[in-house]
Protein backbone atom coordinates (compact mmCIF):
# COMPACT_ATOMS: atom_id res chain seq x y z
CA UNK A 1 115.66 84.11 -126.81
CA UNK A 2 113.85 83.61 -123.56
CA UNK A 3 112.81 86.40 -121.62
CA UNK A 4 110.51 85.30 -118.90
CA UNK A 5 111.59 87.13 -115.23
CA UNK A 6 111.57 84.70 -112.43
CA UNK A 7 111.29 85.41 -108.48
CA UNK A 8 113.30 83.57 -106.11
CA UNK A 9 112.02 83.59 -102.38
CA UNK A 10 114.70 81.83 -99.88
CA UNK A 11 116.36 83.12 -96.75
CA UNK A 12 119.63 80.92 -97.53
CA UNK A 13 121.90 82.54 -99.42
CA UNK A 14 123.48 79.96 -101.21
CA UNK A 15 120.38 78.36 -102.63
CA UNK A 16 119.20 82.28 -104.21
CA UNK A 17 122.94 82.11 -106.10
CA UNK A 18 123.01 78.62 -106.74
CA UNK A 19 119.36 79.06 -108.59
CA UNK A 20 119.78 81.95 -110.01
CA UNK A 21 123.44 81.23 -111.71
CA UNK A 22 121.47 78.26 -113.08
CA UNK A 23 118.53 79.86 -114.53
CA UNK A 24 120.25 82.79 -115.85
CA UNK A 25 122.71 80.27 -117.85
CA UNK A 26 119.15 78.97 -119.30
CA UNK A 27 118.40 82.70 -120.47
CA UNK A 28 115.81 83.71 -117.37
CA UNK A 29 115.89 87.09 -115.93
CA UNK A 30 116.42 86.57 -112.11
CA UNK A 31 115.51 88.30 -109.28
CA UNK A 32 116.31 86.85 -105.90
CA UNK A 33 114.82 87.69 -102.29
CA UNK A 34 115.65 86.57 -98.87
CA UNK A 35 111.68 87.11 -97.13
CA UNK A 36 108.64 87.47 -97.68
CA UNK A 37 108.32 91.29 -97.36
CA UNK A 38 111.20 91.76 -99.98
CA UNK A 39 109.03 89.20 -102.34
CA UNK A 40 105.93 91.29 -101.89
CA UNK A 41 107.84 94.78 -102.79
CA UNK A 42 109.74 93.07 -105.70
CA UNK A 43 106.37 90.81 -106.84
CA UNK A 44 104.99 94.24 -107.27
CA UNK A 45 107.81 96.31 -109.05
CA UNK A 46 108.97 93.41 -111.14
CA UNK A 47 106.11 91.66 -112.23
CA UNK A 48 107.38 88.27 -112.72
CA UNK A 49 106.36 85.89 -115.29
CA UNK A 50 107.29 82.77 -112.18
CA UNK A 51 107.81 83.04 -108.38
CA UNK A 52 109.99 80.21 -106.72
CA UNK A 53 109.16 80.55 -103.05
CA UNK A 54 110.49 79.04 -99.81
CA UNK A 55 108.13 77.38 -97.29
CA UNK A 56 110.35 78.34 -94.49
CA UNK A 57 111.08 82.22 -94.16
CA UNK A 58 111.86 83.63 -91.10
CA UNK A 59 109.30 86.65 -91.05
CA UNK A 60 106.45 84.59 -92.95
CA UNK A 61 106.55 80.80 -94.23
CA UNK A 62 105.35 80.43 -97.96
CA UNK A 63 102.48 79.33 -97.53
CA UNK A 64 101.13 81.73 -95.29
CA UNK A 65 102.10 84.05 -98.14
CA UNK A 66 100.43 82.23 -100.70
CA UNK A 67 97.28 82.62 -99.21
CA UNK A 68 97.77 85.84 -98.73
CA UNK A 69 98.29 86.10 -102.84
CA UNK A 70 95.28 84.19 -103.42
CA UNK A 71 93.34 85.75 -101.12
CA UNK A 72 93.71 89.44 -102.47
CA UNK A 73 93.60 88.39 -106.06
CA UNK A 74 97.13 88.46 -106.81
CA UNK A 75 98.14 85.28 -107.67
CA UNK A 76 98.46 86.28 -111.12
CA UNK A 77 101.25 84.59 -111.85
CA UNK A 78 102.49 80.35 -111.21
CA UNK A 79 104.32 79.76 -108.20
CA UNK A 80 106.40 77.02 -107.27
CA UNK A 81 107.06 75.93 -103.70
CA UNK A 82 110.19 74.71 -102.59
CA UNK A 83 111.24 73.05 -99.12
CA UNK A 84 113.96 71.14 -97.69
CA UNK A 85 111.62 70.09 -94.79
CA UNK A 86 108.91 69.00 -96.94
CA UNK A 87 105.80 66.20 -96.66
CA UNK A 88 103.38 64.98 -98.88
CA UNK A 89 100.97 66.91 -96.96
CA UNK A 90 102.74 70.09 -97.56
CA UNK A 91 103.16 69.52 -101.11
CA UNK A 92 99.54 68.53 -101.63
CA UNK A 93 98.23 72.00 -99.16
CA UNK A 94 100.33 73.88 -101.25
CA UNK A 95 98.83 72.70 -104.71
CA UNK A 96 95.66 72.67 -103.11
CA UNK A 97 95.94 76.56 -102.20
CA UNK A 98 97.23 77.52 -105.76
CA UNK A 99 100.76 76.04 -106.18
CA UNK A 100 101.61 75.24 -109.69
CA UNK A 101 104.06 72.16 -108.44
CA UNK A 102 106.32 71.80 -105.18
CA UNK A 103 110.27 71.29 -105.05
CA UNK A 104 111.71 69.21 -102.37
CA UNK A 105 115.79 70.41 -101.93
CA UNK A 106 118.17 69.64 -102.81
CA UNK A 107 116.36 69.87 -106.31
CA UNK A 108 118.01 67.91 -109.34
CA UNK A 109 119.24 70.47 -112.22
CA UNK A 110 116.39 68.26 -115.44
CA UNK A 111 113.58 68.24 -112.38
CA UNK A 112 114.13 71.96 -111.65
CA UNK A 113 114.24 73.44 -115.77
CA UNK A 114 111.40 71.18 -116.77
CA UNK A 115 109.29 72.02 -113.82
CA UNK A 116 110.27 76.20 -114.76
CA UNK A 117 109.86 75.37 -118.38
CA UNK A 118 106.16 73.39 -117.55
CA UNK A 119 105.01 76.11 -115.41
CA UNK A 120 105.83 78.87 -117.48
CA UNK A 121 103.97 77.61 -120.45
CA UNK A 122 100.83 76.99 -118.55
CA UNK A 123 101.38 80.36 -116.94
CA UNK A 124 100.75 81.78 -120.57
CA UNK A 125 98.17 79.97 -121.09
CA UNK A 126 96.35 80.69 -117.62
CA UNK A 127 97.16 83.99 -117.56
CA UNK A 128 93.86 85.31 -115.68
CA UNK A 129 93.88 85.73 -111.75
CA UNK A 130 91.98 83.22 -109.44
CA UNK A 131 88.51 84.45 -108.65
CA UNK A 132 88.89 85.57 -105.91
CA UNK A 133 86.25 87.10 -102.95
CA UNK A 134 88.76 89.81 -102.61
CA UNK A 135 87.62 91.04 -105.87
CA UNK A 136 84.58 92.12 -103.97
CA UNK A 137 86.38 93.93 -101.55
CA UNK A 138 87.35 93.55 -97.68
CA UNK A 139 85.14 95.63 -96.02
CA UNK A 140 82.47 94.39 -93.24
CA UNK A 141 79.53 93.53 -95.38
CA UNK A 142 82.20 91.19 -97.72
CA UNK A 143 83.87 90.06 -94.69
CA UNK A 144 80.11 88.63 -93.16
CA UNK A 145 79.77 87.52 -96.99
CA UNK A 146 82.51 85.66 -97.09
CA UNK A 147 81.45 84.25 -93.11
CA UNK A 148 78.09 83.01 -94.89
CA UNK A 149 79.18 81.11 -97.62
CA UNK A 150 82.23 79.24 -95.25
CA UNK A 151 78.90 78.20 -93.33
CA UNK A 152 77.34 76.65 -96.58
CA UNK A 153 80.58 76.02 -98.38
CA UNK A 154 80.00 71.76 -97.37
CA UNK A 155 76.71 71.60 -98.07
CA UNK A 156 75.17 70.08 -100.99
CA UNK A 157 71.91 72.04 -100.77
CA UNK A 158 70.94 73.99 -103.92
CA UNK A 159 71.67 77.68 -103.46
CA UNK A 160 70.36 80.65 -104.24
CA UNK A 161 72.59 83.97 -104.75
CA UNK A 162 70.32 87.20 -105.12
CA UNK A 163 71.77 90.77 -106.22
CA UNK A 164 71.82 93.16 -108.83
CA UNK A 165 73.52 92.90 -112.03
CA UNK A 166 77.33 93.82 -111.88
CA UNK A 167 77.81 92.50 -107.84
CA UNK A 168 79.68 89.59 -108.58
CA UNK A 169 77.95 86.45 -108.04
CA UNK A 170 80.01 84.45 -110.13
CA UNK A 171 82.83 85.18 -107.73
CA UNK A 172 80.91 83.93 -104.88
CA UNK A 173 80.25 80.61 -107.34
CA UNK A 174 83.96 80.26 -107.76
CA UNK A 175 84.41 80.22 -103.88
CA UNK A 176 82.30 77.55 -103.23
CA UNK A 177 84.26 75.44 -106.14
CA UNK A 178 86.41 72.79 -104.13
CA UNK A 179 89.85 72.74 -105.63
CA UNK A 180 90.35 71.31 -109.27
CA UNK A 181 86.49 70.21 -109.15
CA UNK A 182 84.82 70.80 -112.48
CA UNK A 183 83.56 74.04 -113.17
CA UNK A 184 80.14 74.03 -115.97
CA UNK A 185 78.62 77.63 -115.99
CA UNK A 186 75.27 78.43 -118.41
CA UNK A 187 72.72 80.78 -118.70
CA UNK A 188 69.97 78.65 -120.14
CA UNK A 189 68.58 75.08 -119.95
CA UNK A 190 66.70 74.77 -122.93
CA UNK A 191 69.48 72.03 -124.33
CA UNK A 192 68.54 70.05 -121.10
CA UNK A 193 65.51 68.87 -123.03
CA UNK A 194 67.01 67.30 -125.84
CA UNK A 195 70.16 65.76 -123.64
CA UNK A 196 68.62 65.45 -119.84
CA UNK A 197 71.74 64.65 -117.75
CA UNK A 198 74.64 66.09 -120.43
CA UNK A 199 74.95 69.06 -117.69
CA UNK A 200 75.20 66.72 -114.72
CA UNK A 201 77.37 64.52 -116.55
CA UNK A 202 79.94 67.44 -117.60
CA UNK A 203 79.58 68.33 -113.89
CA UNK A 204 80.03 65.00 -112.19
CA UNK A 205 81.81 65.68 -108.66
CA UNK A 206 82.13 69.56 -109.41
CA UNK A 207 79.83 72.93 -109.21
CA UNK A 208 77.26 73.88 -111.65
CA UNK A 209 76.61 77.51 -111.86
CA UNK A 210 73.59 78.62 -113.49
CA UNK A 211 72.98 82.20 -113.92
CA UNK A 212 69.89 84.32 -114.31
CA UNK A 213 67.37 82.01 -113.89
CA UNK A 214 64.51 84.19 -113.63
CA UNK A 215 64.80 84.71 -117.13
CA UNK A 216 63.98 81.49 -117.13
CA UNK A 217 60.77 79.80 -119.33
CA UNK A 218 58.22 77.20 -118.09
CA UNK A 219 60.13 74.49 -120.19
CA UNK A 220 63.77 75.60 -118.17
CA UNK A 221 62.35 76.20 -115.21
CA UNK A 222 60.76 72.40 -115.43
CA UNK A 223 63.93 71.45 -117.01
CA UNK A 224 65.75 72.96 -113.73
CA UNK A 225 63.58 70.88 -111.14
CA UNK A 226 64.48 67.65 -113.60
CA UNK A 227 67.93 68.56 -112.60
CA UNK A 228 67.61 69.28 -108.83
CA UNK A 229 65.79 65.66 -108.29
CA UNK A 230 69.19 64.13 -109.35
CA UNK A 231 72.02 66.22 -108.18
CA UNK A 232 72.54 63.80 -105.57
CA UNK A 233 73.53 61.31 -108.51
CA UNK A 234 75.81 62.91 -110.21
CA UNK A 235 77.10 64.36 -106.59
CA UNK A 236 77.09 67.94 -108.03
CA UNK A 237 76.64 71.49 -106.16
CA UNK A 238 74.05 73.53 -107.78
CA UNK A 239 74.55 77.37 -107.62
CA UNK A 240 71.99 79.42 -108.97
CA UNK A 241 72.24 83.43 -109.43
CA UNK A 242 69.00 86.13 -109.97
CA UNK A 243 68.81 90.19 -110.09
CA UNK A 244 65.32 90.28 -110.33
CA UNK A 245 62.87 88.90 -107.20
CA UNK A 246 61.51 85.41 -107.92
CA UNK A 247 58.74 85.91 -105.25
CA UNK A 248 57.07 88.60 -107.27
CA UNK A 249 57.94 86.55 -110.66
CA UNK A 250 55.36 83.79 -108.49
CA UNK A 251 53.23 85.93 -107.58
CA UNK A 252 52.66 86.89 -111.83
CA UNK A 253 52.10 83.88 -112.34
CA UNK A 254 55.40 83.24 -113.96
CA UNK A 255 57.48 81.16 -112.20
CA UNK A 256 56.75 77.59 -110.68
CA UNK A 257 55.99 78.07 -106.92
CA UNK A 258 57.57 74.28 -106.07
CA UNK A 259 60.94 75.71 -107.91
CA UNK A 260 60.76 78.64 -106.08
CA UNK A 261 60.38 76.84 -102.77
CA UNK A 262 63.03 74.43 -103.24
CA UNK A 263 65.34 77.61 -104.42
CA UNK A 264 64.49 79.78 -102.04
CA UNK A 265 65.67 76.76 -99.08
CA UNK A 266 69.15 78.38 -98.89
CA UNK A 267 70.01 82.25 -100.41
CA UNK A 268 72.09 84.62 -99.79
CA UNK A 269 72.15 88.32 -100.74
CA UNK A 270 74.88 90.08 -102.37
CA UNK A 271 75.18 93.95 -101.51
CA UNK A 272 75.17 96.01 -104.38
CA UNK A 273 78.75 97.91 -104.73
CA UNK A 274 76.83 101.63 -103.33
CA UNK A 275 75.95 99.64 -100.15
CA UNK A 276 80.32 99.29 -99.43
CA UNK A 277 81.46 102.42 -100.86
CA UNK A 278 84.42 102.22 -98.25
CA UNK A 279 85.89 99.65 -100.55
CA UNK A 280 85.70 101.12 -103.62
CA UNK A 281 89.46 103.17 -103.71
CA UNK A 282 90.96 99.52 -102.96
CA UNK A 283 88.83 97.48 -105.66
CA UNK A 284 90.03 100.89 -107.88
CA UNK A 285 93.74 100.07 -107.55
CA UNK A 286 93.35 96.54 -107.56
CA UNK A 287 91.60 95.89 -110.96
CA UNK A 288 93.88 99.01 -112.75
CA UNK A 289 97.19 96.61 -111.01
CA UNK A 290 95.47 93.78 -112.88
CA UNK A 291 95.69 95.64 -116.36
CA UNK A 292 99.07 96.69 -115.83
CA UNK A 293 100.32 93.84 -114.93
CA UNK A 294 98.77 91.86 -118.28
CA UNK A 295 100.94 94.95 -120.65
CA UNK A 296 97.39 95.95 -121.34
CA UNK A 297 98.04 99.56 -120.49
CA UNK A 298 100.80 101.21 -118.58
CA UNK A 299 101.57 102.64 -115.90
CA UNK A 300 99.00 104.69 -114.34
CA UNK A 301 97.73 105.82 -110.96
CA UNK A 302 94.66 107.55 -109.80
CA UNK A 303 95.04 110.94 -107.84
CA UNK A 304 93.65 111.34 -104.22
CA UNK A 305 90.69 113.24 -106.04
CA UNK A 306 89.95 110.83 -108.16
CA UNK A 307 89.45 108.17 -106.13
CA UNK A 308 86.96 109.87 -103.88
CA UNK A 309 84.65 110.97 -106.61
CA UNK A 310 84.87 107.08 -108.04
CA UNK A 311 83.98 106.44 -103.94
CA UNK A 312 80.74 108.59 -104.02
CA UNK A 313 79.51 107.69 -107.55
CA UNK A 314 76.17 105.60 -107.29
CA UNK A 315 77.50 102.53 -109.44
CA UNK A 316 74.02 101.27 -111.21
CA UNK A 317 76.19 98.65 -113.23
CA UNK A 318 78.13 97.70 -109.38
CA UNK A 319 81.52 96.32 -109.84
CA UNK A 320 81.61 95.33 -113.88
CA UNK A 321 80.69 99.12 -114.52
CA UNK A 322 83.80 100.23 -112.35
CA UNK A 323 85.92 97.48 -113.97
CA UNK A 324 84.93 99.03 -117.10
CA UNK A 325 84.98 102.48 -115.96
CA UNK A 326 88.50 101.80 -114.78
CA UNK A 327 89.51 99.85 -118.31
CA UNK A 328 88.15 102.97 -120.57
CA UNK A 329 90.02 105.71 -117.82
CA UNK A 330 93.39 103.76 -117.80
CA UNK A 331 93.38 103.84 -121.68
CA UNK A 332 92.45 107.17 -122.32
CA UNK A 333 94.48 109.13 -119.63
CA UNK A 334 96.97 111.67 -121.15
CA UNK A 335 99.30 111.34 -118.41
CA UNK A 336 100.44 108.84 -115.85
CA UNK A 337 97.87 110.47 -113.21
CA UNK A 338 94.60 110.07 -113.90
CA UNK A 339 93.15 113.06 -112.17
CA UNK A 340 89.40 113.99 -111.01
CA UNK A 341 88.35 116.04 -114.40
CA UNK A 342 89.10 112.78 -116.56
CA UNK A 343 86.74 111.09 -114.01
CA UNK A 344 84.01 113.59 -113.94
CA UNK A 345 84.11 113.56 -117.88
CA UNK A 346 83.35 109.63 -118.14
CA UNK A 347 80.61 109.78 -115.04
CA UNK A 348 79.33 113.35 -114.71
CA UNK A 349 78.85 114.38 -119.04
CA UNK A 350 77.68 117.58 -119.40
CA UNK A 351 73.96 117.22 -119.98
CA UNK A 352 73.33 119.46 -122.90
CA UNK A 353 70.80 122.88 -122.34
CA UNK A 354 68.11 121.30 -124.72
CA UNK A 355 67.83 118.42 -122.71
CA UNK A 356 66.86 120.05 -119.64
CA UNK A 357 63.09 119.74 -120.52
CA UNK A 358 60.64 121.68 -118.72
CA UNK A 359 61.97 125.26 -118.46
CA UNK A 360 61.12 128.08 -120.80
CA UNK A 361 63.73 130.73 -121.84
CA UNK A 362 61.15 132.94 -122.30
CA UNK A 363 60.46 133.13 -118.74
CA UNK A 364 62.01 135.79 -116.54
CA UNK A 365 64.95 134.71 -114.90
CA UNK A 366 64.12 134.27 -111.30
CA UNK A 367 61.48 132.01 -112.55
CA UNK A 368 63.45 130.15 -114.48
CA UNK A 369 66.27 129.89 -111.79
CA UNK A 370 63.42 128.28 -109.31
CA UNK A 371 62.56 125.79 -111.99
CA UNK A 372 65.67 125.03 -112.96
CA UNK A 373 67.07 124.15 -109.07
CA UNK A 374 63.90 122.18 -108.65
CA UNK A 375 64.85 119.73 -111.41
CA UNK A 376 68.33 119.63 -110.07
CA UNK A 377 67.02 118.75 -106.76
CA UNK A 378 64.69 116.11 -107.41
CA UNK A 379 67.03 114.69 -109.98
CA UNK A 380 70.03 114.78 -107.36
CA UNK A 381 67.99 113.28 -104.47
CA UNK A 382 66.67 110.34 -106.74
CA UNK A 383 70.00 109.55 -108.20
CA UNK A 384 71.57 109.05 -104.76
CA UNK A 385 68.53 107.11 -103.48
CA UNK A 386 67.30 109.94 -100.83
CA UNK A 387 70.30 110.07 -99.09
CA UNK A 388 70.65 113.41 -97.81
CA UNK A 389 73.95 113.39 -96.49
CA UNK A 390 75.12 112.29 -100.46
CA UNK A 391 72.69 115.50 -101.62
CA UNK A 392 74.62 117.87 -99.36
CA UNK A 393 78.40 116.46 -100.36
CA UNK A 394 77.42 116.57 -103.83
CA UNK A 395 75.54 120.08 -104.51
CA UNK A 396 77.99 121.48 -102.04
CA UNK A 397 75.37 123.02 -99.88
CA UNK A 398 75.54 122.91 -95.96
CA UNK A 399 72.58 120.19 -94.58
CA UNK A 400 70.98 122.99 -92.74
CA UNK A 401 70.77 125.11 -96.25
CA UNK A 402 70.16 122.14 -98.21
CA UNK A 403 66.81 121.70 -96.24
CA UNK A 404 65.28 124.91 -95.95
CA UNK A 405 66.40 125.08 -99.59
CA UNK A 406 64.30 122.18 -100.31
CA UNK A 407 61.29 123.43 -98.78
CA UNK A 408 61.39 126.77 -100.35
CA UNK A 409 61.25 124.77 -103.87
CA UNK A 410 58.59 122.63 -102.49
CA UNK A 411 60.29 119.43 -102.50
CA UNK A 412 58.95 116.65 -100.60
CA UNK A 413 61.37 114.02 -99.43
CA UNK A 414 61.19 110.55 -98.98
CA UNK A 415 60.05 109.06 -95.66
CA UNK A 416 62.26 106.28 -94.20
């Protein structure tokens, strides 16, 4: 018996009854909307397995609200435009933005089930969101990242993308990727050797992403300039990703300078996630929707409390250690809320009284006490990267106290 729930978006009346008494006849469970504001409240409650949305809405057209989907990374799901105004521009803008297929009314009964029936199977088997920049955030530093690569997006220079493990790169690959263009992604180039142009061949007309290539060896990184001198053949963008500096990997000795040169003709840096902490309580929310909404895990929500200590932790690991902070937290919670202490347990562990080297028990306690808030200090202060402000918030102490604190332990901080 089918079960799949399907969305209808239209502001006339009698196409929302005349679609849904068909599709619920076929076995569907229907939902039907008259704008785009009821579509984003019930796309949210409902969850649907298909959306059938109107171009022309009276608060916001379809597409405009596609974009929006796509945009914020939650096009999880097919959609299928419909118009009774429509163009073959509009039909190919729509697919072009995400569409599965476009519906010109009045729609024939066959053309309208197989198109549902079509969609719906390829929705199961695409069932992972568009990469999306979104997934990085939408605060000021992602918003000028997102400016930069628009300016680059029709080039077909080579480029660079620098940035520490975790920040994402390989969404800022996919955004560069025109639509439907082959995708070939790899972390090594050693098989270049024994088939030169295989890659370029796979990636004719599309994007090749290559990741980590200062791990790279002499042979891949001659293999990689082999491959540069004929992009232009093939007519393939090459993106390349690196967390660790290539300059200083030249300066060893270990990297080919003319690689480097040709590489380093158009980079960009990615911020690490601690750089846009103001987006953190968004990304939070957004990636435990995504696991809801695949019946990984159930319903869950973070408390207020929550969410600010996941804003002020230092994320080494950037956004795939929060994804997988956020996994491990949504699975374990014993209750719907997951509150601050189930936070603090996954980032903050206890760290153990044998551990804390350094400091004798023998030793009387004020003397031990001094030690003791020393290591804390010093430990704190490197953890958040010298900021002071971070010290204060997290060790509770006023900035005033925290200072003359510091100098009564004989800490020495960092100069700026």
């Amino acid at each position: 018996m089918i079960s799949n729930t399907i969305l209808i978006v239209d502001d006339e009346i009698g196409i929302r009854e005349l679609l849904s008494e068909i599709l619920r006849e076929e076995g569907y469970q229907v939902t039907a909307v008259e704008n785009a504001e009821q579509a984003c409240k019930s796309r949210k409650q409902t969850r649907p397995d298909l959306i059938l949305l109107d171009i022309w809405m009276p608060d916001t057209d379809g597409i405009t609200l596609l974009k929006e989907w796509v945009s914020n990374g939650s096009l999880t799901m097919p959609v299928i435009i419909m118009s009774g105004h429509g163009s073959i521009e509009t039909a190919i803008e729509a697919t072009r933005i995400g569409a599965f297929d476009y519906l010109e009314k009045p729609i024939p009964l066959q053309k309208l089930l197989s198109t549902v029936k079509r969609s719906l199977q390829r929705g199961q088997i695409e069932s992972a969101p568009i990469p999306s920049l979104a997934d990085l955030g939408n605060g000021p530093l992602i918003i000028n990242l997102r400016k930069q690569l628009e300016q680059i997006a029709h080039l077909k220079t080579p480029l660079l993308l620098m940035g520490e493990q975790g920040t994402g790169v390989e969404l800022c690959a996919h955004f560069l990727r025109r639509p439907n263009a082959p995708w070939i992604e790899t972390d090594t180039l050693i098989s270049f050797t024994d088939s030169p142009f295989n890659l370029l061949e796979q990636a004719k007309d599309g994007l090749l992403f290559l990741k980590e290539i200062g791990g790279f060896d002499k042979q891949e990184q001659k293999n990689l300039l082999l491959l540069i001198s004929n992009l232009e053949k093939y007519n393939v963008r090459l993106v390349c990703a690196t967390s660790v500096s290539l300059v200083e990997l030249v300066e060893q000795g270990s990297y080919d300078l003319k690689l480097y040169q040709i590489l380093n003709g158009l980079c960009i840096q990615i911020p690490p996630l601690k750089e846009h902490r103001e987006d953190i309580p968004d990304l939070v929310n957004q990636i435990l929707t995504r696991y809801i909404e695949s019946n990984e895990i159930s319903l869950r929500q973070f408390s207020t409390a929550a969410l600010n200590f996941l804003r002020n932790h230092n994320w080494s690991g950037n956004l795939t250690q929060l994804t997988s902070t956020i996994h491990s937290l949504a699975l374990t919670s014993a209750s719907e809320e997951i509150s601050i202490d189930e936070v603090k347990r996954i980032l903050s562990p206890v760290t153990p009284l044998q551990n804390i080297s350094g400091i004798s028990f023998d030793a009387p306690l004020r003397e031990a006490r001094d030690l003791f808030e020393k290591i804390y200090f010093e430990r704190l202060i490197n953890y958040e990267n010298g900021s002071m402000s971070r010290v204060a918030e997290r060790s509770g102490l006023e900035r005033t106290h925290l200072y003359r604190k510091l100098k009564l332990l004989g800490i020495k901080l960092r100069n700026h």
